[in-house]
N, C-alpha and C. Protein backbone atom coordinates (compact mmCIF):
# COMPACT_ATOMS: atom_id res chain seq x y z
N UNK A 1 14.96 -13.12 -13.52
CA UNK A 1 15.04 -11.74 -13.94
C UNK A 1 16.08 -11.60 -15.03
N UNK A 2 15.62 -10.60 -15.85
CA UNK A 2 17.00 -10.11 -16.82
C UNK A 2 17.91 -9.58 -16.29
N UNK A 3 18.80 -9.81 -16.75
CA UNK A 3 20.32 -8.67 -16.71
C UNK A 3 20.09 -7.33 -18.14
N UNK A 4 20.70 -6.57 -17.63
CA UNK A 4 20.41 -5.04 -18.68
C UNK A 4 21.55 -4.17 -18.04
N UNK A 5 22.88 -4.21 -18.59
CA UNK A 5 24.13 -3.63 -18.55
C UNK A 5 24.55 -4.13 -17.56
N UNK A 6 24.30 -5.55 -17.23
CA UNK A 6 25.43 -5.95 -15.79
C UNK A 6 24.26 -5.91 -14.61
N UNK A 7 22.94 -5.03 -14.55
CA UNK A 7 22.43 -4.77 -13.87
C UNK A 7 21.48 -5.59 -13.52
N UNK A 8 20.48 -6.13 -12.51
CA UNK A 8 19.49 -6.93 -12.69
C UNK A 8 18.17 -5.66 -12.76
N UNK A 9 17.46 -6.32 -14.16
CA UNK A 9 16.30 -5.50 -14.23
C UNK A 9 15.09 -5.61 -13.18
N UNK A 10 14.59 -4.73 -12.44
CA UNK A 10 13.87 -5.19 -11.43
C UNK A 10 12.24 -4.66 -11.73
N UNK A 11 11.66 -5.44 -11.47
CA UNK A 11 10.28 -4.97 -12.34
C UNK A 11 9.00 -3.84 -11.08
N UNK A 12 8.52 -2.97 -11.76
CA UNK A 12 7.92 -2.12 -10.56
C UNK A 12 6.64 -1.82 -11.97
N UNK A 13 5.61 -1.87 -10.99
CA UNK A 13 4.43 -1.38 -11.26
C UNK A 13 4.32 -0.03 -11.08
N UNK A 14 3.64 0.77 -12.62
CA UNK A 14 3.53 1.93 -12.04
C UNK A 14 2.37 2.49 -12.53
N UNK A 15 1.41 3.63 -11.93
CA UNK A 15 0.16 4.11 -12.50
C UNK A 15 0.68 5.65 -12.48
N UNK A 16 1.15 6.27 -13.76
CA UNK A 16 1.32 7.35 -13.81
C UNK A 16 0.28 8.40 -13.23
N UNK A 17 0.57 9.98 -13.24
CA UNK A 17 -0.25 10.91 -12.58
C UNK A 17 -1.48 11.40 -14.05
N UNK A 18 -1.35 10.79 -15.24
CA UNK A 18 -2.21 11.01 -16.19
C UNK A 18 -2.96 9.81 -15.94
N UNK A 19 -3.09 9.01 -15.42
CA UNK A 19 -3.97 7.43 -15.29
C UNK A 19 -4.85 7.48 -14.54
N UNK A 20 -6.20 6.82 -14.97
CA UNK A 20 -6.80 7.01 -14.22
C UNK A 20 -7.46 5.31 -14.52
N UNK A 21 -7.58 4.30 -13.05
CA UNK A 21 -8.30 2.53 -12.96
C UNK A 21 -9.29 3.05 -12.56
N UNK A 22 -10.36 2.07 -12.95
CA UNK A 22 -11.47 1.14 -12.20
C UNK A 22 -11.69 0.19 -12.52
N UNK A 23 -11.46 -0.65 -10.97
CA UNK A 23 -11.37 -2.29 -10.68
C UNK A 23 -10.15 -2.25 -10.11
N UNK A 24 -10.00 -3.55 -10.02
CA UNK A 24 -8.66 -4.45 -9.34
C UNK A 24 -7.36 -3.96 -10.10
N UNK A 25 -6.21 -3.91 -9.41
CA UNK A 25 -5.33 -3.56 -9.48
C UNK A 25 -4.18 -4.33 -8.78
N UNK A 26 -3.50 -5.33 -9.21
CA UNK A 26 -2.55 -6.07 -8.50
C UNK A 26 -1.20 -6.47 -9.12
N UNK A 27 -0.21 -6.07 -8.19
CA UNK A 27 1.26 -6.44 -9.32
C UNK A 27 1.71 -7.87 -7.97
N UNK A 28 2.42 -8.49 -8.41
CA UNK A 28 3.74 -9.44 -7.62
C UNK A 28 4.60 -8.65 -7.09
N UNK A 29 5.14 -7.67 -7.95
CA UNK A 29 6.10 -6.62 -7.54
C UNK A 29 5.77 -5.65 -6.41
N UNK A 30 7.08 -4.74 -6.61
CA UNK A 30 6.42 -3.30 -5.90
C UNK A 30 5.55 -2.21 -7.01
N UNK A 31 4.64 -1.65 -6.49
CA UNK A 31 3.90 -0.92 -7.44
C UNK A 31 3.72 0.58 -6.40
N UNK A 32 3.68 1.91 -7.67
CA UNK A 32 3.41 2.93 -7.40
C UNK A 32 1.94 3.19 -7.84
N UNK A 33 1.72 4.28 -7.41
CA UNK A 33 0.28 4.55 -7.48
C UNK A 33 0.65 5.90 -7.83
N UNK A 34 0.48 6.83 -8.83
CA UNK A 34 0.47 8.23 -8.81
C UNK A 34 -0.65 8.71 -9.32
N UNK A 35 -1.37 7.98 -10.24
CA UNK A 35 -2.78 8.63 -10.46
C UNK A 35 -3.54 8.18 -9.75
N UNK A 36 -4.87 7.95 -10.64
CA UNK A 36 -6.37 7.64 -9.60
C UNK A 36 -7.10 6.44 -9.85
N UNK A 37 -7.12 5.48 -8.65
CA UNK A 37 -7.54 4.26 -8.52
C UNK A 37 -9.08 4.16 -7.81
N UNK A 38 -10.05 3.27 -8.59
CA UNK A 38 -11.27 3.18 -7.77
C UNK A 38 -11.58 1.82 -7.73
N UNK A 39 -11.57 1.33 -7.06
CA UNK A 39 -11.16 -0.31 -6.80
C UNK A 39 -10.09 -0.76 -5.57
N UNK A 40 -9.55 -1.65 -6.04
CA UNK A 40 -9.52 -2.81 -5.00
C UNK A 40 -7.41 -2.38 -5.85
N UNK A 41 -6.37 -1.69 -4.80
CA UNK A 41 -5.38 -1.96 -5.08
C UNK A 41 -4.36 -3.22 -4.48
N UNK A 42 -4.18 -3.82 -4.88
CA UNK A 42 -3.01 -5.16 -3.83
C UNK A 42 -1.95 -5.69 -4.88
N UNK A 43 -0.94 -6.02 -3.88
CA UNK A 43 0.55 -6.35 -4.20
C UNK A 43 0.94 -7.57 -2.81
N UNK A 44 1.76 -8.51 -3.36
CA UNK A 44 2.45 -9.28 -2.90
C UNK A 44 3.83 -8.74 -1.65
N UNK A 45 4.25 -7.28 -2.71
CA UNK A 45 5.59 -6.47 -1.94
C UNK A 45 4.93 -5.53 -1.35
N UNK A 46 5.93 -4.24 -1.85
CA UNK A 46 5.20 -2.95 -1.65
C UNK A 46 4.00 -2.34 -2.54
N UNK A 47 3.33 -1.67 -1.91
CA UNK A 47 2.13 -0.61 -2.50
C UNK A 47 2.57 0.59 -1.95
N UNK A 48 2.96 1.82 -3.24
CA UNK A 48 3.24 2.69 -2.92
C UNK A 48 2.75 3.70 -3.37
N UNK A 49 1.23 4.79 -2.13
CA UNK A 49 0.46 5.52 -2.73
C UNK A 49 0.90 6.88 -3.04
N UNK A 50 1.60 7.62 -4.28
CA UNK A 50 2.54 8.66 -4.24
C UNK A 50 1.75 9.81 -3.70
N UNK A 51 2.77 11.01 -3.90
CA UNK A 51 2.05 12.48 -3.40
C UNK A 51 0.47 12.71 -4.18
N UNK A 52 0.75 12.58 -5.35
CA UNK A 52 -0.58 13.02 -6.57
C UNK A 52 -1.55 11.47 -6.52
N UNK A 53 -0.88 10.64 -5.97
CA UNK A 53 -1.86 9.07 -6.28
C UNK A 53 -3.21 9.52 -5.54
N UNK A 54 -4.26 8.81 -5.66
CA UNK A 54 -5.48 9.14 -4.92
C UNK A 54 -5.97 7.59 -5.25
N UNK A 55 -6.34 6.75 -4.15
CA UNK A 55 -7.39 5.46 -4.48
C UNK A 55 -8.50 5.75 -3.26
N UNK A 56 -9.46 5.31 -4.10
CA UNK A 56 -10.75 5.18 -3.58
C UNK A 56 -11.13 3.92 -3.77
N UNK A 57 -10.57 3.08 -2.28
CA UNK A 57 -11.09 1.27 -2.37
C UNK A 57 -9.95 0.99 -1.49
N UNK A 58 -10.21 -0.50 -1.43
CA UNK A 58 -9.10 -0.95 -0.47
C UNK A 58 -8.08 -1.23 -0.63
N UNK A 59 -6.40 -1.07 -0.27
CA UNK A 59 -4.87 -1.49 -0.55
C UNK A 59 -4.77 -2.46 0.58
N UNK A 60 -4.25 -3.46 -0.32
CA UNK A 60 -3.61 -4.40 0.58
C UNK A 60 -2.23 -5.01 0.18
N UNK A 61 -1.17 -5.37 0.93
CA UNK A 61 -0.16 -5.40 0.62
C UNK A 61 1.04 -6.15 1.77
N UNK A 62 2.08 -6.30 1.72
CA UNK A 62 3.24 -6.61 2.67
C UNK A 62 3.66 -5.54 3.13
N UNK A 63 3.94 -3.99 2.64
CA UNK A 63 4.07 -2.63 3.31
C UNK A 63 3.89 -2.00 2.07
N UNK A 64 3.15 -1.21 3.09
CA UNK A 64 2.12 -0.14 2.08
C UNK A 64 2.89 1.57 2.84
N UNK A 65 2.99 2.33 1.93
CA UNK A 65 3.28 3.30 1.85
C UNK A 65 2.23 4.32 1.26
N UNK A 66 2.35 5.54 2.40
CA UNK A 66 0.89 6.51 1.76
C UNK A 66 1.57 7.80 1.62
N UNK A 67 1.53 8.64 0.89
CA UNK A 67 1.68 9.95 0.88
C UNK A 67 0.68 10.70 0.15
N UNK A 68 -0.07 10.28 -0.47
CA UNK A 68 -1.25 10.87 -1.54
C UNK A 68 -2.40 10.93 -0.37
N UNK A 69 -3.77 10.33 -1.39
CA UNK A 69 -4.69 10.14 -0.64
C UNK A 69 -5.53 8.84 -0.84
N UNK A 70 -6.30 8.38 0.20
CA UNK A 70 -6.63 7.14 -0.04
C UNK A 70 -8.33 7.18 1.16
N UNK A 71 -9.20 6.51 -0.02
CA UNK A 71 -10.41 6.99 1.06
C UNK A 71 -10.98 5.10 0.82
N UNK A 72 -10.57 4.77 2.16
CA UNK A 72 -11.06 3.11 2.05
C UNK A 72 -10.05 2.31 3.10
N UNK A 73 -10.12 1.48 3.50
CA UNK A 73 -9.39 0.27 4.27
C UNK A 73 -8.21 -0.27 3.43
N UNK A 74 -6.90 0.10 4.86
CA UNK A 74 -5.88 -0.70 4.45
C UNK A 74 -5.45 -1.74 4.71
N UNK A 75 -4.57 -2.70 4.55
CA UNK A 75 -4.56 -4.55 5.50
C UNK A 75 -2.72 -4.01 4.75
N UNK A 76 -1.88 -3.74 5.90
CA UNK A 76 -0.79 -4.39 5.41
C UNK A 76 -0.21 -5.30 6.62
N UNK A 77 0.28 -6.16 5.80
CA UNK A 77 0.80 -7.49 6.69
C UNK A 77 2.05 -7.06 7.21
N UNK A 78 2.70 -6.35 6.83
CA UNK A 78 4.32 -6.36 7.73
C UNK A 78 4.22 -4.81 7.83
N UNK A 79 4.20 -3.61 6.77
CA UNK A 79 4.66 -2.53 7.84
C UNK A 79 3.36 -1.52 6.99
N UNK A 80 3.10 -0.63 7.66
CA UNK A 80 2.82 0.80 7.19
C UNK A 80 3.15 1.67 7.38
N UNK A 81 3.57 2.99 6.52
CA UNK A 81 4.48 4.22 6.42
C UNK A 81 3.46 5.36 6.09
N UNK A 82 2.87 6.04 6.67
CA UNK A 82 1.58 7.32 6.78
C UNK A 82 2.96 8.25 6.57
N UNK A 83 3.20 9.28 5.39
CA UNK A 83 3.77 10.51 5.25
C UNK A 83 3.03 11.62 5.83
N UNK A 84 3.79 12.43 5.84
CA UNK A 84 3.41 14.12 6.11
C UNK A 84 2.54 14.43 5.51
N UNK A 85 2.59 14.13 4.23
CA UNK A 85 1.65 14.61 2.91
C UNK A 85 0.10 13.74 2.72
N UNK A 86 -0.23 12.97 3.47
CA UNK A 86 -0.89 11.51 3.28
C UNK A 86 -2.32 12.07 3.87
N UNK A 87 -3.52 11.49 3.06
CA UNK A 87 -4.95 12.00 3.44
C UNK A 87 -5.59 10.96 3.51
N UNK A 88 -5.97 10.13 4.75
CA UNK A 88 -6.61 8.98 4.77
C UNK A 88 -7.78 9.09 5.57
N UNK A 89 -9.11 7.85 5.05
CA UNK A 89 -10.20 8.11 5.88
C UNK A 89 -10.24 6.79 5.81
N UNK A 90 -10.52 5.52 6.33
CA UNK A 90 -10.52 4.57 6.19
C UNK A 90 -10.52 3.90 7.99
N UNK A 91 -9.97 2.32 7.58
CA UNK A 91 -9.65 1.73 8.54
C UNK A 91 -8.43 1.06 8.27
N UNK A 92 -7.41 1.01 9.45
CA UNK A 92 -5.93 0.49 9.23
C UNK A 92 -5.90 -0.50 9.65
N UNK A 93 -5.06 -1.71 9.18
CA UNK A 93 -5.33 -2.82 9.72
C UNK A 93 -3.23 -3.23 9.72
N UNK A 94 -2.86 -3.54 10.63
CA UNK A 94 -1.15 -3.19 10.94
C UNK A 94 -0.47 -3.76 11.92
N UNK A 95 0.22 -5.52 11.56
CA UNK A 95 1.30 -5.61 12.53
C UNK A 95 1.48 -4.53 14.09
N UNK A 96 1.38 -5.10 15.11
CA UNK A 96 1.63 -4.38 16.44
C UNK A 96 3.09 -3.64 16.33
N UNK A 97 2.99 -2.31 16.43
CA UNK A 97 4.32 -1.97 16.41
C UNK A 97 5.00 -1.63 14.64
N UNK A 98 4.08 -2.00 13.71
CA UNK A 98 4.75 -1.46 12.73
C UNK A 98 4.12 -0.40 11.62
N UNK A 99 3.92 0.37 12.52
CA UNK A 99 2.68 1.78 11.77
C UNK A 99 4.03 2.98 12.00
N UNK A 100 3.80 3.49 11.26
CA UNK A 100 4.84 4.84 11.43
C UNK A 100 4.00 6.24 10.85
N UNK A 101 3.39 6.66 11.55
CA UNK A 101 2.58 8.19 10.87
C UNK A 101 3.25 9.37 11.17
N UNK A 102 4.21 10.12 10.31
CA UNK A 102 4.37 11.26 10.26
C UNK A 102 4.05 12.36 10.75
N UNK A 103 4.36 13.77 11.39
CA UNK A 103 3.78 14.69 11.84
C UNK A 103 3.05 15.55 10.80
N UNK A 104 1.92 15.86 10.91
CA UNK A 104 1.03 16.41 9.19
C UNK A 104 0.53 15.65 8.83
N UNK A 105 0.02 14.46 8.80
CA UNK A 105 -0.54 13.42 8.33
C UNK A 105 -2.38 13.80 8.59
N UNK A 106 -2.68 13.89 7.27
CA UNK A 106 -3.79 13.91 8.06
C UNK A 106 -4.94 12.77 7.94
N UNK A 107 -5.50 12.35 9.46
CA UNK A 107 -6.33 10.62 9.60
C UNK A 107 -7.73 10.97 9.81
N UNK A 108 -8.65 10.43 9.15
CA UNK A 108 -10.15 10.24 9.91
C UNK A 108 -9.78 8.57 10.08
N UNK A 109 -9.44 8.01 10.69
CA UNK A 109 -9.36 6.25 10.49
C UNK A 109 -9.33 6.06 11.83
N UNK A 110 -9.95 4.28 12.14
CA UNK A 110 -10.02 3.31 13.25
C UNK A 110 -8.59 2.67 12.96
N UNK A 111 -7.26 2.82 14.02
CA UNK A 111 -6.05 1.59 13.54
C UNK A 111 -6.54 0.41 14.54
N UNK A 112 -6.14 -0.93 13.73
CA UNK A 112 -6.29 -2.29 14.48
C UNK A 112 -5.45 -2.33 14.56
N UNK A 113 -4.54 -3.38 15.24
CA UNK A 113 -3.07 -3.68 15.15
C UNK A 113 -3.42 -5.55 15.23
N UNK A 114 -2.40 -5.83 14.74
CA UNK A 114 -2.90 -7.73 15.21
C UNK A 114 -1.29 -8.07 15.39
N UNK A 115 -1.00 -9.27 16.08
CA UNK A 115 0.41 -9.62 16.67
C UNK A 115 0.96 -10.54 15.48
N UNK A 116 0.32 -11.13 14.63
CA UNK A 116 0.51 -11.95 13.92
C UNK A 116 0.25 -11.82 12.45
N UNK A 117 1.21 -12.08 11.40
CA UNK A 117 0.78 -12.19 10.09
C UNK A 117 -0.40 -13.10 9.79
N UNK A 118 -1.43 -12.19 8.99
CA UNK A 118 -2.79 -12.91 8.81
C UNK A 118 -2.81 -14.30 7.66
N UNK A 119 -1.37 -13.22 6.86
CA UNK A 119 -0.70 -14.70 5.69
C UNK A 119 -0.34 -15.95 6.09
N UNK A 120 0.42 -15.62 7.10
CA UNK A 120 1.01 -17.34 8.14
C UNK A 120 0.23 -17.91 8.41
N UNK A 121 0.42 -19.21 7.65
CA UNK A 121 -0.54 -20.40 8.11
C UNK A 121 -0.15 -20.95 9.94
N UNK A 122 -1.29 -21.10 10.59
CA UNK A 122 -0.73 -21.89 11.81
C UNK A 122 -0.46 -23.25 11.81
N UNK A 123 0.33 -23.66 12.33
CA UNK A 123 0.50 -24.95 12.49
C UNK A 123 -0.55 -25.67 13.71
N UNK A 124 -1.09 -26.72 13.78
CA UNK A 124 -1.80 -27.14 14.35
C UNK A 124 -1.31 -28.49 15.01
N UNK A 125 -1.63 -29.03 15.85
CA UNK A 125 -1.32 -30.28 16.19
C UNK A 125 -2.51 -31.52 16.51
């Protein structure tokens, strides 16, 4: 990474509220979502769907964050964060124990939960 006044520059994906994708959408980083996605969103870190973001397709991610709206299947491997503000119809797919949905949230969705990261390879013997 760069330095930029002493600081380390840290890189974030962002889809302003004038933007509008179709197709795939994937950073390494953390990425925001504030406009409108129709496709396939995924990130390595965070995916973060803002108040005004709207995707139509699937997010997948390490923790995914919703406050917009999102009409499609989510897969996050370590946490999910459902806001107050958040409009989902989909299916959740979420570490046991690491879903957090807000009061106001509003869900049409099936949640799975699984005990195990789907990323972790098993070891075998």
């Amino acid at each position: 990474m760069t330095k930029k006044n002493g600081r380390e520059n840290k890189a974030l994906g962002f889809l302003g509220q004038d933007l509008f994708v179709e197709g795939t959408v994937h950073s390494d980083k953390k990425m925001v979502v504030s406009g409108k996605v129709n496709g396939v969103v995924s990130g390595k870190n965070e995916v973060v769907v803002g108040v005004t973001g709207n995707v139509k397709g699937k997010i997948e991610g390490n923790s995914i964050s919703v406050a917009g709206e999102v009409s499609g299947d989510l897969l996050a491997h370590k946490s999910l964060d459902i806001t107050s503000s958040a409009k989902i119809k989909g299916e959740l797919k979420v570490l046991s124990g690491m879903m957090m949905i807000q009061e106001g949230a509003q869900l049409e969705a099936e949640c799975l939960t699984f005990l195990e990261n789907p990323l972790q390879k098993k070891i075998t013997s």
